[in-house]
Protein backbone atom coordinates (compact mmCIF):
# COMPACT_ATOMS: atom_id res chain seq x y z
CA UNK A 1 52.57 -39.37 52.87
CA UNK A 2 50.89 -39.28 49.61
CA UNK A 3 51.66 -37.02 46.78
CA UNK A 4 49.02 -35.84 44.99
CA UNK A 5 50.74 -34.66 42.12
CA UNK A 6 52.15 -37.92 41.70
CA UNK A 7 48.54 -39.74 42.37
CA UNK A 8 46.83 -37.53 39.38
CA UNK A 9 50.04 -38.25 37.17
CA UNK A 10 49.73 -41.72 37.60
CA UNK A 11 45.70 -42.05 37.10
CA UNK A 12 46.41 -39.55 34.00
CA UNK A 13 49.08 -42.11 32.67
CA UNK A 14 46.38 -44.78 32.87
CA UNK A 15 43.08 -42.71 31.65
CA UNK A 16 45.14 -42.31 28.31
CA UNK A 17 46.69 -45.52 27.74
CA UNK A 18 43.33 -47.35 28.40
CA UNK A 19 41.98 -44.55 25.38
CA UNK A 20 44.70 -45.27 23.29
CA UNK A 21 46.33 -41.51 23.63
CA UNK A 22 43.13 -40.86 21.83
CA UNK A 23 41.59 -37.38 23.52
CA UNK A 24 38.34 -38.09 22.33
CA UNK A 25 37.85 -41.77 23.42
CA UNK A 26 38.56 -40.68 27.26
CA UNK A 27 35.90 -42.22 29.65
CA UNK A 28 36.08 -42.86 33.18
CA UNK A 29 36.42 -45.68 34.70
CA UNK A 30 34.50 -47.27 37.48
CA UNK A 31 35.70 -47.76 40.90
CA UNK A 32 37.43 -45.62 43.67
CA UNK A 33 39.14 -42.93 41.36
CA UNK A 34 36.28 -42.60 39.04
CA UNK A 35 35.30 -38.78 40.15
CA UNK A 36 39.15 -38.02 39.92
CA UNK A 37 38.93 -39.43 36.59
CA UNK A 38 35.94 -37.37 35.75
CA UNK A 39 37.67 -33.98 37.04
CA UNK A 40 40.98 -35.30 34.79
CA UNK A 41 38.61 -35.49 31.69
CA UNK A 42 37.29 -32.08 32.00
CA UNK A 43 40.60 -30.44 32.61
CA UNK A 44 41.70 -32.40 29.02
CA UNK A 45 38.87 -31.12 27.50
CA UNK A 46 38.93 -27.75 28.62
CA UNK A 47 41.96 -26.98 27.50
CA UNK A 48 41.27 -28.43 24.02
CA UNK A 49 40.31 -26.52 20.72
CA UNK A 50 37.29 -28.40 18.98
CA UNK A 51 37.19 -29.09 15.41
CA UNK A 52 34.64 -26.28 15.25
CA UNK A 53 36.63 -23.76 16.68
CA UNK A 54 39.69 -24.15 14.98
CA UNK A 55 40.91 -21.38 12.86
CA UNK A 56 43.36 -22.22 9.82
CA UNK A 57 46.60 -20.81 9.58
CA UNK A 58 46.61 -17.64 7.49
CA UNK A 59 49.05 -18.93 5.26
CA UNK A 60 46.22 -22.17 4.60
CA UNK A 61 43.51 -20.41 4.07
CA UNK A 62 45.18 -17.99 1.76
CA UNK A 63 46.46 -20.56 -0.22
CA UNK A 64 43.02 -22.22 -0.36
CA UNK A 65 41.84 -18.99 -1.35
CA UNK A 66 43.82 -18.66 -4.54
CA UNK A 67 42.73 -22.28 -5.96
């Protein structure tokens, strides 16, 4: 029996060594697990903040303010 968990760890390992444990370089790869891939991609970046979005630590931004 095959163990999913394990399955989507594995193809996880693989999406982010071929990226270089770059986020933003993730892209799918052709073949049989390619939608799985896809679905592991959106998860990533789903649950990541964008540049844009990012707020500065109060302490940052108050020390930004006073220079």
């Amino acid at each position: 029996m095959v163990n999913i968990n394990d399955l989507k760890q594995s193809l996880l390992r693989r999406l982010l060594k071929r990226a270089g444990y770059a986020t933003h370089d993730l892209k799918p790869e052709t073949g049989s697990n390619h939608l799985v891939e896809v679905a592991l991609i959106a998860q990533i970046r789903s649950g990541m903040i964008a540049p844009d979005d990012y707020l500065q630590p109060a302490a940052t931004r108050a020390a930004l303010d006073r220079d």
